[in-house]
Protein backbone atom coordinates (compact mmCIF):
# COMPACT_ATOMS: atom_id res chain seq x y z
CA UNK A 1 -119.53 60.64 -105.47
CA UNK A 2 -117.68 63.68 -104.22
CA UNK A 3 -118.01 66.49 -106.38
CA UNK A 4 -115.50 69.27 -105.65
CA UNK A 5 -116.06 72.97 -107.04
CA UNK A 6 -113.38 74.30 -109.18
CA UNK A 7 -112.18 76.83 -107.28
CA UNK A 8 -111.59 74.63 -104.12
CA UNK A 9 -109.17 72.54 -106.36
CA UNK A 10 -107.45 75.53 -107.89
CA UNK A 11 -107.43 76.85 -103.99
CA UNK A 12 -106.38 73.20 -102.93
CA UNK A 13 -103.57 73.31 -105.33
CA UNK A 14 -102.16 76.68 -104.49
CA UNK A 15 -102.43 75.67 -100.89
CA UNK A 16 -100.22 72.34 -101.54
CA UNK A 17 -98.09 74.47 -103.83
CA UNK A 18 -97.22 77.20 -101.15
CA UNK A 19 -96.96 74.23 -98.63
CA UNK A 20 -94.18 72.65 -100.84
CA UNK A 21 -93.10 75.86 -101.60
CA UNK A 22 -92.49 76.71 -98.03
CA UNK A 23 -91.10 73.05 -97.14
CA UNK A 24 -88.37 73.90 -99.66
CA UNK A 25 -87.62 77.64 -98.57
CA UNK A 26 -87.47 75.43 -95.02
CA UNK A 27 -85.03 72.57 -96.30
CA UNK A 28 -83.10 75.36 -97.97
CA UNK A 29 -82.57 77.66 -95.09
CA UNK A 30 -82.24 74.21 -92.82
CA UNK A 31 -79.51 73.05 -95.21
CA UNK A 32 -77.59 76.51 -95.78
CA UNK A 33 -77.19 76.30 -91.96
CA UNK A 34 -75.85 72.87 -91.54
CA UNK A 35 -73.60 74.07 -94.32
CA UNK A 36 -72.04 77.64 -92.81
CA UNK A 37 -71.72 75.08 -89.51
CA UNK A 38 -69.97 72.95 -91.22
CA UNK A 39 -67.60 75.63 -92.64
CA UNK A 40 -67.41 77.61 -89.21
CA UNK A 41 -66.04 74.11 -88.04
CA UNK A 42 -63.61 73.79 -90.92
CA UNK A 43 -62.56 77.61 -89.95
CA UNK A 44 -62.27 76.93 -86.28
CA UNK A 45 -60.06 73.87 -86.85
CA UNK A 46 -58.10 75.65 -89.27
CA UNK A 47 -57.24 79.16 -87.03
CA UNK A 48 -56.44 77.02 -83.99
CA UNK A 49 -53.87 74.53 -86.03
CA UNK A 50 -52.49 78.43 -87.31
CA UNK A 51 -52.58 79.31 -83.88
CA UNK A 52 -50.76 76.49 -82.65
CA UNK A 53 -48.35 76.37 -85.14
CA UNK A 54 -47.56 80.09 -84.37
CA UNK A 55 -47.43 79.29 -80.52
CA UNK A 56 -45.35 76.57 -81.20
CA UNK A 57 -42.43 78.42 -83.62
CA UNK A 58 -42.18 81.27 -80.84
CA UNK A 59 -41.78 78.88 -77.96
CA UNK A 60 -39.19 77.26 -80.09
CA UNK A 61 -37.66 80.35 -81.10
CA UNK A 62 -37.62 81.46 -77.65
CA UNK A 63 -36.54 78.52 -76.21
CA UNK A 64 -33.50 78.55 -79.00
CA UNK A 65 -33.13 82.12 -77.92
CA UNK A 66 -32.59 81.53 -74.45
CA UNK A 67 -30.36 78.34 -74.71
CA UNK A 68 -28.06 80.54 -76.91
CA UNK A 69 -28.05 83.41 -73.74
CA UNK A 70 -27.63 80.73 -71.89
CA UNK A 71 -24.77 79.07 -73.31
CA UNK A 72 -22.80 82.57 -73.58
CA UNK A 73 -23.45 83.37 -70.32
CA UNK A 74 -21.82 80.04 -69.18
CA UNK A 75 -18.85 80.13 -71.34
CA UNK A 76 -18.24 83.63 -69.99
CA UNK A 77 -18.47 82.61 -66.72
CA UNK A 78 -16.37 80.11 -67.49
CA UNK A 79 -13.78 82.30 -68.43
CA UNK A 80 -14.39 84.54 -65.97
CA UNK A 81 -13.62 81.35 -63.64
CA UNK A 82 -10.27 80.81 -65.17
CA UNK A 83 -9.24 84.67 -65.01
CA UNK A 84 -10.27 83.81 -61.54
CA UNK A 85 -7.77 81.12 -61.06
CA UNK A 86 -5.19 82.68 -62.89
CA UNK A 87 -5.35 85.68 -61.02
CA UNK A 88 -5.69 83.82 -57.42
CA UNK A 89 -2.58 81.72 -57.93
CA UNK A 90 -0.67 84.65 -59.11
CA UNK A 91 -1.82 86.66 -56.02
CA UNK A 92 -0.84 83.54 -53.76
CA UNK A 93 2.76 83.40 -55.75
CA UNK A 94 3.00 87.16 -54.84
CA UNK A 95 2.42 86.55 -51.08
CA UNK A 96 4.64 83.41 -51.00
CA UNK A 97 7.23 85.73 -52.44
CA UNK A 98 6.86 88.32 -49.73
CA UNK A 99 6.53 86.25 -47.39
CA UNK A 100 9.74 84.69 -47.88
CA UNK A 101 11.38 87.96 -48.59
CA UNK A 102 9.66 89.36 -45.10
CA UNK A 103 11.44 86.14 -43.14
CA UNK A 104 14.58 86.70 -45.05
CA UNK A 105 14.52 90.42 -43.50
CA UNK A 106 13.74 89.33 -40.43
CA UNK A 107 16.53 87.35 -39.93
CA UNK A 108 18.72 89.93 -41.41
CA UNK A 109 17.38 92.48 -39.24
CA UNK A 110 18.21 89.83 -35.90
CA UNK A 111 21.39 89.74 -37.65
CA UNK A 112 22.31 93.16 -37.64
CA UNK A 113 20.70 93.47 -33.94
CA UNK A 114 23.15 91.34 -32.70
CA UNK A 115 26.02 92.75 -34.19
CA UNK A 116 24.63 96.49 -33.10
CA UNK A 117 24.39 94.49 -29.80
CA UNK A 118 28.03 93.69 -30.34
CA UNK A 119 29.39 96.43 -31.06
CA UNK A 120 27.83 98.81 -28.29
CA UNK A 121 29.38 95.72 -25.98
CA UNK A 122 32.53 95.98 -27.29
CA UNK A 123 33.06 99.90 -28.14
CA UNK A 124 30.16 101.00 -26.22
CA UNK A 125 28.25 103.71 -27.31
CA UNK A 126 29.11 106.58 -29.79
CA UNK A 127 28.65 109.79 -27.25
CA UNK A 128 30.82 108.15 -24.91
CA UNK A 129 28.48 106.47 -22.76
């Protein structure tokens, strides 16, 4: 039989108990670590779904934003296309007018030629020539 001295079982025991005692502080730390991981993850998931919900709302915004600009800017040029018009067919009116009131003065003016013509043939000039 095996006999064992007492203080190689009380050493034997403290051994095993600071073995167990350091498995646990290792399980503890092991587990602690898996855990902040897992809530690092959690955190990480949850800033980039912030993130991209914030991304998101300004492009939306801006896009809203700029399809507003957008729209004034193409009713006013709209309206500015119509002034346009207007203005272009009232300036063509205008010359039509003058126009017809330069051919009307031309033919007076070949009117009263010929009758200056006329008269110099027929009285001859006013000095006496």
């Amino acid at each position: 039989m095996i006999t064992v001295d007492a203080n190689f079982a009380a050493d034997f025991k403290t051994i095993i108990g600071a073995i167990v005692l350091f498995l646990g502080v290792v399980y503890q730390i092991y587990r602690a670590t898996k855990q902040d991981n897992r809530k690092a993850e959690i955190d990480r998931q949850h800033w980039e779904e912030f993130i991209l919900k914030e991304v998101r709302k300004n492009s939306d915004e801006a896009i809203k934003a700029t399809k507003e600009r957008y729209d004034q800017l193409k009713a006013a040029l709209e309206e500015l296309s119509e002034e346009k018009d207007e203005m272009e067919r009232q300036l063509t009116l205008q010359i039509n007018l003058k126009e017809e009131e330069n051919q009307k003065l031309i033919r007076k003016n070949e009117v009263l030629e010929q009758e200056n013509t006329e008269y110099h043939r027929i009285y001859g000039d006013l000095n006496g020539r």
